[in-house]
N, C-alpha and C. Protein backbone atom coordinates (compact mmCIF):
# COMPACT_ATOMS: atom_id res chain seq x y z
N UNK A 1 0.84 -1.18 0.00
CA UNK A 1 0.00 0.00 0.00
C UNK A 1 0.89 1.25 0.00
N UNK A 2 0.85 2.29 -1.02
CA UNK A 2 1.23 3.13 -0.93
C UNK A 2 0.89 4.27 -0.12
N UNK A 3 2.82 4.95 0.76
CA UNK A 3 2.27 6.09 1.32
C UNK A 3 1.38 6.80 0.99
N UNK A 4 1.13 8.12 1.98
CA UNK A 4 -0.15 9.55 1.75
C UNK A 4 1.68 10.35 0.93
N UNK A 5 1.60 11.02 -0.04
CA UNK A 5 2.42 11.75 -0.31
C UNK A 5 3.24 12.83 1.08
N UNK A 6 1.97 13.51 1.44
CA UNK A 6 2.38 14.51 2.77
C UNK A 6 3.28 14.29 3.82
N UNK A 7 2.84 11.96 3.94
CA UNK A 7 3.76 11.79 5.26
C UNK A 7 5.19 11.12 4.90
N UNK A 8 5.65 11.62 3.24
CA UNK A 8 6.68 10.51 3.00
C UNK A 8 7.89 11.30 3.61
N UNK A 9 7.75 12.50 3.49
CA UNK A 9 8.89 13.28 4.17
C UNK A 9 9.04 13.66 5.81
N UNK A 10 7.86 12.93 6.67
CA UNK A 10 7.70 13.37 7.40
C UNK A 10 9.43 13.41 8.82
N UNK A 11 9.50 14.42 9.54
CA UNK A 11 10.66 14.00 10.10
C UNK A 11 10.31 13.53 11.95
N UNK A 12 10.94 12.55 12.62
CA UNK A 12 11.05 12.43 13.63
C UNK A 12 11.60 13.01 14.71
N UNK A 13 11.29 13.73 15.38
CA UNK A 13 11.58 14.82 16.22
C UNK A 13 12.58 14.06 17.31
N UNK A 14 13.63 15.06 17.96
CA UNK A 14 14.40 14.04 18.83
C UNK A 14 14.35 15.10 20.18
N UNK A 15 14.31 13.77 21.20
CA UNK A 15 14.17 14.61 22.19
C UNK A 15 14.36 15.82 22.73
N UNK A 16 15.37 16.65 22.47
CA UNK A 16 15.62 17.75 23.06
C UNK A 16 15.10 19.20 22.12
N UNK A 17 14.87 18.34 20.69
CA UNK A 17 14.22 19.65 19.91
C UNK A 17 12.50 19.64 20.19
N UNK A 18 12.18 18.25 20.58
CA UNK A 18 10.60 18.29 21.11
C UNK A 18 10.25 19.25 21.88
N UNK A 19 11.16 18.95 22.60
CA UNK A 19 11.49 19.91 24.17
C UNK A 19 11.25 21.35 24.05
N UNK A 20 12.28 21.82 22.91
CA UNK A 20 12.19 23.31 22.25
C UNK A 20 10.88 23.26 21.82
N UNK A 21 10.72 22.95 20.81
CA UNK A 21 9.08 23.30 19.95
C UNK A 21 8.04 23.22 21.01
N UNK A 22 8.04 22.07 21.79
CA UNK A 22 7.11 22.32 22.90
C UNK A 22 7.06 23.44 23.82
N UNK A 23 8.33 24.11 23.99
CA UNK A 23 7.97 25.65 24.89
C UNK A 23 8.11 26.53 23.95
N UNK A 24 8.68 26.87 22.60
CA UNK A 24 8.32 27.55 21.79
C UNK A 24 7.00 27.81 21.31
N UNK A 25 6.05 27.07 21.50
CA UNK A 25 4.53 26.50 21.25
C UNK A 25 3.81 26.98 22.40
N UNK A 26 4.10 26.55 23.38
CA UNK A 26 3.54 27.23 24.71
C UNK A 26 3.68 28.80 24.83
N UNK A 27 4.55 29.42 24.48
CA UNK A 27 4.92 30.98 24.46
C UNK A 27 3.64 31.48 23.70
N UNK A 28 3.37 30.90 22.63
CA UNK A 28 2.59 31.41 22.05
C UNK A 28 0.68 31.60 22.62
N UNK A 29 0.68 30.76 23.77
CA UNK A 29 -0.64 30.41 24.76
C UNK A 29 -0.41 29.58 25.57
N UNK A 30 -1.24 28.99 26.46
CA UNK A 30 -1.60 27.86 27.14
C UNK A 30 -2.23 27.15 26.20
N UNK A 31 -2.38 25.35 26.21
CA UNK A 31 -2.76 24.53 25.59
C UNK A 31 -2.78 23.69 25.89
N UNK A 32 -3.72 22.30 25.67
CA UNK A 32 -4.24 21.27 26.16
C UNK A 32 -2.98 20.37 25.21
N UNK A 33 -2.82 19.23 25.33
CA UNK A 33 -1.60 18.44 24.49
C UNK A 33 -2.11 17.94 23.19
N UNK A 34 -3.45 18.38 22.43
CA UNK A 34 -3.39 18.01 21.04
C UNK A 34 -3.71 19.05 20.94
N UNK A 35 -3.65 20.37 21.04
CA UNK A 35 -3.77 21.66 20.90
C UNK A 35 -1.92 22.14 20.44
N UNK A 36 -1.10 21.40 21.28
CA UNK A 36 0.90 21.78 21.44
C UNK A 36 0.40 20.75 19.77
N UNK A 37 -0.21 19.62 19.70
CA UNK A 37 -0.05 18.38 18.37
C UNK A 37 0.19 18.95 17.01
N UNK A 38 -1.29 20.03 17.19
CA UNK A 38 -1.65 20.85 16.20
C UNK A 38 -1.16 22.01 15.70
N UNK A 39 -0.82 22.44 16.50
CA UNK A 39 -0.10 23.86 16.46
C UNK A 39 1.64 23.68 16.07
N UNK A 40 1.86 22.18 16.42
CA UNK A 40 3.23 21.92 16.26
C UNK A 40 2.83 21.64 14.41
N UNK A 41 2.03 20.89 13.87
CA UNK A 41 1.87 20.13 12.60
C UNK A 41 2.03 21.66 12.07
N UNK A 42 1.00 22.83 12.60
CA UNK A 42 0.35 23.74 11.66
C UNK A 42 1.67 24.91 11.08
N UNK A 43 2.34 25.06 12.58
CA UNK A 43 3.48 25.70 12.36
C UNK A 43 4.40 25.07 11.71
N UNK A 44 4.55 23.85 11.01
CA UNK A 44 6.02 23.56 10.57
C UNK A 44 4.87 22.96 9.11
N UNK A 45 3.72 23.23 8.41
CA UNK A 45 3.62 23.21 7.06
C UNK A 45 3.20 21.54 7.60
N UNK A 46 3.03 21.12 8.44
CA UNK A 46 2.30 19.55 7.99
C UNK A 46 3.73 18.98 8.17
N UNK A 47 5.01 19.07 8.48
CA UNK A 47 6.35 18.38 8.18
C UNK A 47 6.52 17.51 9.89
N UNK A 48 5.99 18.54 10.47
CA UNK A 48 6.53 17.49 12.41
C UNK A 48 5.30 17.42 12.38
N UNK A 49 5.57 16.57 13.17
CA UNK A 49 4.75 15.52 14.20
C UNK A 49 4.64 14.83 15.25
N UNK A 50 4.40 15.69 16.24
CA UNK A 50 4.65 14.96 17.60
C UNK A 50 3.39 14.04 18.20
N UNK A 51 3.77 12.82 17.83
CA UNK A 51 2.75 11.34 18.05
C UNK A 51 2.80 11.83 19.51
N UNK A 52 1.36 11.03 20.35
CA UNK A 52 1.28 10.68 21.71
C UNK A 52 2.51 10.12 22.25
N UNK A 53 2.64 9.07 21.65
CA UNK A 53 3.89 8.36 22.55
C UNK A 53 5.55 9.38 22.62
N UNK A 54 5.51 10.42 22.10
CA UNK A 54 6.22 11.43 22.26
C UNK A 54 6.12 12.64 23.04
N UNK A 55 5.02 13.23 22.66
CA UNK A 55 4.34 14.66 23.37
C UNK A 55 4.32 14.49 24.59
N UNK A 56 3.31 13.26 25.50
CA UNK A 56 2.89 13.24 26.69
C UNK A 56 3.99 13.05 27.87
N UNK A 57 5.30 12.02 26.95
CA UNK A 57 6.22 12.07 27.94
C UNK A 57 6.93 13.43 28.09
N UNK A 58 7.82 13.88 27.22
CA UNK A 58 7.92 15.19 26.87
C UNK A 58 7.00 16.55 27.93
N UNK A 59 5.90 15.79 27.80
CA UNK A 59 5.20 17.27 28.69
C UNK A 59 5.49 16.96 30.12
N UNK A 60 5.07 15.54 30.47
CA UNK A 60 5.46 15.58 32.23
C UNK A 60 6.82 15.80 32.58
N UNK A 61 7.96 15.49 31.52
CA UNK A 61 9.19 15.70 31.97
C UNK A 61 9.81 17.38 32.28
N UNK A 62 8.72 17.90 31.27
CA UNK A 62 9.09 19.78 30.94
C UNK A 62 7.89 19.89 32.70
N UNK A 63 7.17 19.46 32.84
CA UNK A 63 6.66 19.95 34.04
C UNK A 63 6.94 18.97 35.28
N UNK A 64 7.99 18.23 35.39
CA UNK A 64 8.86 17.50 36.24
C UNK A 64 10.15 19.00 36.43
N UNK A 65 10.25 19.41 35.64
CA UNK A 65 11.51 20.16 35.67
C UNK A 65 11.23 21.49 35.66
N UNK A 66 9.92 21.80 35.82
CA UNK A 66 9.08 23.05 36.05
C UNK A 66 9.24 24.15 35.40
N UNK A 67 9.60 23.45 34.15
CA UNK A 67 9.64 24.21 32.83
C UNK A 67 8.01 24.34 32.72
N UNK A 68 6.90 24.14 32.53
CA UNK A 68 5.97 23.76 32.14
C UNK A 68 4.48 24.11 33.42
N UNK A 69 3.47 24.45 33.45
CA UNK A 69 2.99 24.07 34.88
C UNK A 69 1.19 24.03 34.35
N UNK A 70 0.91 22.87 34.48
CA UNK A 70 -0.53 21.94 34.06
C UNK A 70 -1.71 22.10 34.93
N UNK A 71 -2.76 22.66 34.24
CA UNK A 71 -3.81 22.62 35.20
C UNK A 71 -4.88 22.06 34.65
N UNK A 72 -6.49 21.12 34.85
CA UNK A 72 -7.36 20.36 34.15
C UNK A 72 -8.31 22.13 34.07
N UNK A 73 -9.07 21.76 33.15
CA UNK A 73 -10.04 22.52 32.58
C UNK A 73 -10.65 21.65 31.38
N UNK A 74 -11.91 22.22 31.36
CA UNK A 74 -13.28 22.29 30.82
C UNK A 74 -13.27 22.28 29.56
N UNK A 75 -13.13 21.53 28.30
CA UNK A 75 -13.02 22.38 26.92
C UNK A 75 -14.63 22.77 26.83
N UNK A 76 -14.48 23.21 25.14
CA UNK A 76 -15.51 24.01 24.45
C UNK A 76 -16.80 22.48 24.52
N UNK A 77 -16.29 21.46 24.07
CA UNK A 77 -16.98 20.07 24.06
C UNK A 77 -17.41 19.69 25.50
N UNK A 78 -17.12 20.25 26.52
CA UNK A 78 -17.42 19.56 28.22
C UNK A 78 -16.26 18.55 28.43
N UNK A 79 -14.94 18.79 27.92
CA UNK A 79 -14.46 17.43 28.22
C UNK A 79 -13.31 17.77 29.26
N UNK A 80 -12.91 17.22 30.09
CA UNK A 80 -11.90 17.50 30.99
C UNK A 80 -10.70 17.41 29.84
N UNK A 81 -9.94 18.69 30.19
CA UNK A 81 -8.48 18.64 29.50
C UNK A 81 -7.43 19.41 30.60
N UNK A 82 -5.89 18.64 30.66
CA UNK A 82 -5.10 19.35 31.17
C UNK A 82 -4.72 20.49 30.24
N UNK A 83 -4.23 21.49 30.52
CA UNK A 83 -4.09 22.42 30.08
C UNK A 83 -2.24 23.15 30.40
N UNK A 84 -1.59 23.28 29.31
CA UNK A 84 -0.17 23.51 29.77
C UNK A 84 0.53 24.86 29.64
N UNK A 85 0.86 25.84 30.22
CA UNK A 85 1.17 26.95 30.31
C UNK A 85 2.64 27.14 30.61
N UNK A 86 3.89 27.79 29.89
CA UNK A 86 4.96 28.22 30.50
C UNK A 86 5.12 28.72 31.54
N UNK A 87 6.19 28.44 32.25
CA UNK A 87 6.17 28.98 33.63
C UNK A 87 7.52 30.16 33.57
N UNK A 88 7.93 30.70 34.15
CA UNK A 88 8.83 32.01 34.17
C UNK A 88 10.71 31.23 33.75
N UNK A 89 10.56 29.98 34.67
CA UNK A 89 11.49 29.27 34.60
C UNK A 89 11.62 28.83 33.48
N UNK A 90 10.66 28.37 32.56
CA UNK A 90 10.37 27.89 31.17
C UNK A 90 10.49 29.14 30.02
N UNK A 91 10.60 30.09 30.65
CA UNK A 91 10.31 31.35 29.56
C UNK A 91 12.22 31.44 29.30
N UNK A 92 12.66 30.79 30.86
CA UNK A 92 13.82 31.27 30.53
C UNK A 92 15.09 29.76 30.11
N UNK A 93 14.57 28.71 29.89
CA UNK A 93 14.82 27.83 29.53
C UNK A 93 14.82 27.93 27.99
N UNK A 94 13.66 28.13 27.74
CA UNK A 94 13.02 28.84 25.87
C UNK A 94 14.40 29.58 25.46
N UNK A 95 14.49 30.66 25.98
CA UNK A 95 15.96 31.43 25.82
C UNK A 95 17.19 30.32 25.47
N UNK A 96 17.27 29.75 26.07
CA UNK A 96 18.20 28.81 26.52
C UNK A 96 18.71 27.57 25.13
N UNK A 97 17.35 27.31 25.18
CA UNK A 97 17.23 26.33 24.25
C UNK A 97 17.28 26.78 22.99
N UNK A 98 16.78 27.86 22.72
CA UNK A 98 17.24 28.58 21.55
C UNK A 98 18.01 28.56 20.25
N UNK A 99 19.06 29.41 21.85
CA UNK A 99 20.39 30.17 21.62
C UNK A 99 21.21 29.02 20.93
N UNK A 100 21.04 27.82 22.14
CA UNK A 100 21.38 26.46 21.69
C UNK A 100 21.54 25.55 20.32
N UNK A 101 20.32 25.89 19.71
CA UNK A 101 19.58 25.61 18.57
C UNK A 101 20.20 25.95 17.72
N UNK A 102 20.35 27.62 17.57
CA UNK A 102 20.93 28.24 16.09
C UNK A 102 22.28 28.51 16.47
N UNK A 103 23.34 27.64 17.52
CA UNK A 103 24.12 27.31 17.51
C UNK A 103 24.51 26.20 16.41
N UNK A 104 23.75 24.86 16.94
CA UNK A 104 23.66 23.59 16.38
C UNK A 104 23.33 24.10 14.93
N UNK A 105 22.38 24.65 14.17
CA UNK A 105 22.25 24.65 13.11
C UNK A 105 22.95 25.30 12.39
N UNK A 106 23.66 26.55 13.16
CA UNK A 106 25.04 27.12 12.08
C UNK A 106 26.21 26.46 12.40
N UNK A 107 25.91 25.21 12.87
CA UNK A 107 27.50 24.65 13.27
C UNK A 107 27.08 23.58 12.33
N UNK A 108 25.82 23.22 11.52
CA UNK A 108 25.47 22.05 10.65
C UNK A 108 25.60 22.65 9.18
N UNK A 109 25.50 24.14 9.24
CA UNK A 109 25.19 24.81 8.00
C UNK A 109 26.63 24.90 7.57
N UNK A 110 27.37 24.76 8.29
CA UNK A 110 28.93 25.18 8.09
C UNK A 110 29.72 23.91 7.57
N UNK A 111 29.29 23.01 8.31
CA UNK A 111 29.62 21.51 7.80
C UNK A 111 28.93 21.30 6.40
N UNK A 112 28.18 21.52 6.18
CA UNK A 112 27.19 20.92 4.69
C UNK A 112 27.94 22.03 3.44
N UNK A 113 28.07 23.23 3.92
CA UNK A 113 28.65 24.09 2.64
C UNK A 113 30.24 23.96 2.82
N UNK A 114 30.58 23.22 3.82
CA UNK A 114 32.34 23.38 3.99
C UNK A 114 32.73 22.88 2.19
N UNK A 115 33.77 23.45 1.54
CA UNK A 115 33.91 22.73 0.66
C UNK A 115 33.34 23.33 -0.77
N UNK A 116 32.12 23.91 -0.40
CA UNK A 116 31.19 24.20 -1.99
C UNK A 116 31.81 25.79 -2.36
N UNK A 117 31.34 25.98 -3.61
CA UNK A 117 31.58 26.97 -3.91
C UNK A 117 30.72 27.80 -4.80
């Protein structure tokens, strides 16, 4: 059976960039964890994808480390949802993780053009 075209490129997120997109995502509101799902798919064009068996651990570990801080609420449907909000510590972790980031990626961009001309 052939793939959906959309998911042939899809990429697998690795732990510590989950980590990022997940408080990069939170900055932007509070959110229930297929609310971070959606908003993660919508912002990156349909390309990430953070499955359950990724997100949920990911979230208790960011609010184990009080990056993160979860409260249940009510959706629009009546349904109980936790709900996940950055915390001050997390605002400054975000920073952190960043800086980190477009480290790693101009230290990848430098490797891939080393050489070209």
């Amino acid at each position: 059976m052939p793939t959906k075209p959309r998911y042939r490129n899809r990429i697998e997120l690795l732990q510590g960039t989950l980590d990022l997109i997940i408080l990069q995502t939170l900055q932007w509101g509070p959110r229930h964890g297929y609310g971070i799902s959606q908003a993660i798919r919508a912002g990156s064009s349909d390309v990430l994808h953070a499955d359950t068996g990724s997100l949920y651990p990911a979230l208790h570990r960011l609010e184990r480390s009080r990056w993160i801080a979860a409260e249940w609420k009510t959706s629009e449907n009546q349904q109980r949802v936790k709900v996940y909000r950055l915390t001050a510590a997390g605002k400054k972790q975000l920073l952190s993780e960043r800086s980190r980031w477009e480290q790693i990626v101009a230290a990848i961009g430098g490797i891939l053009s080393h050489g070209q001309s």
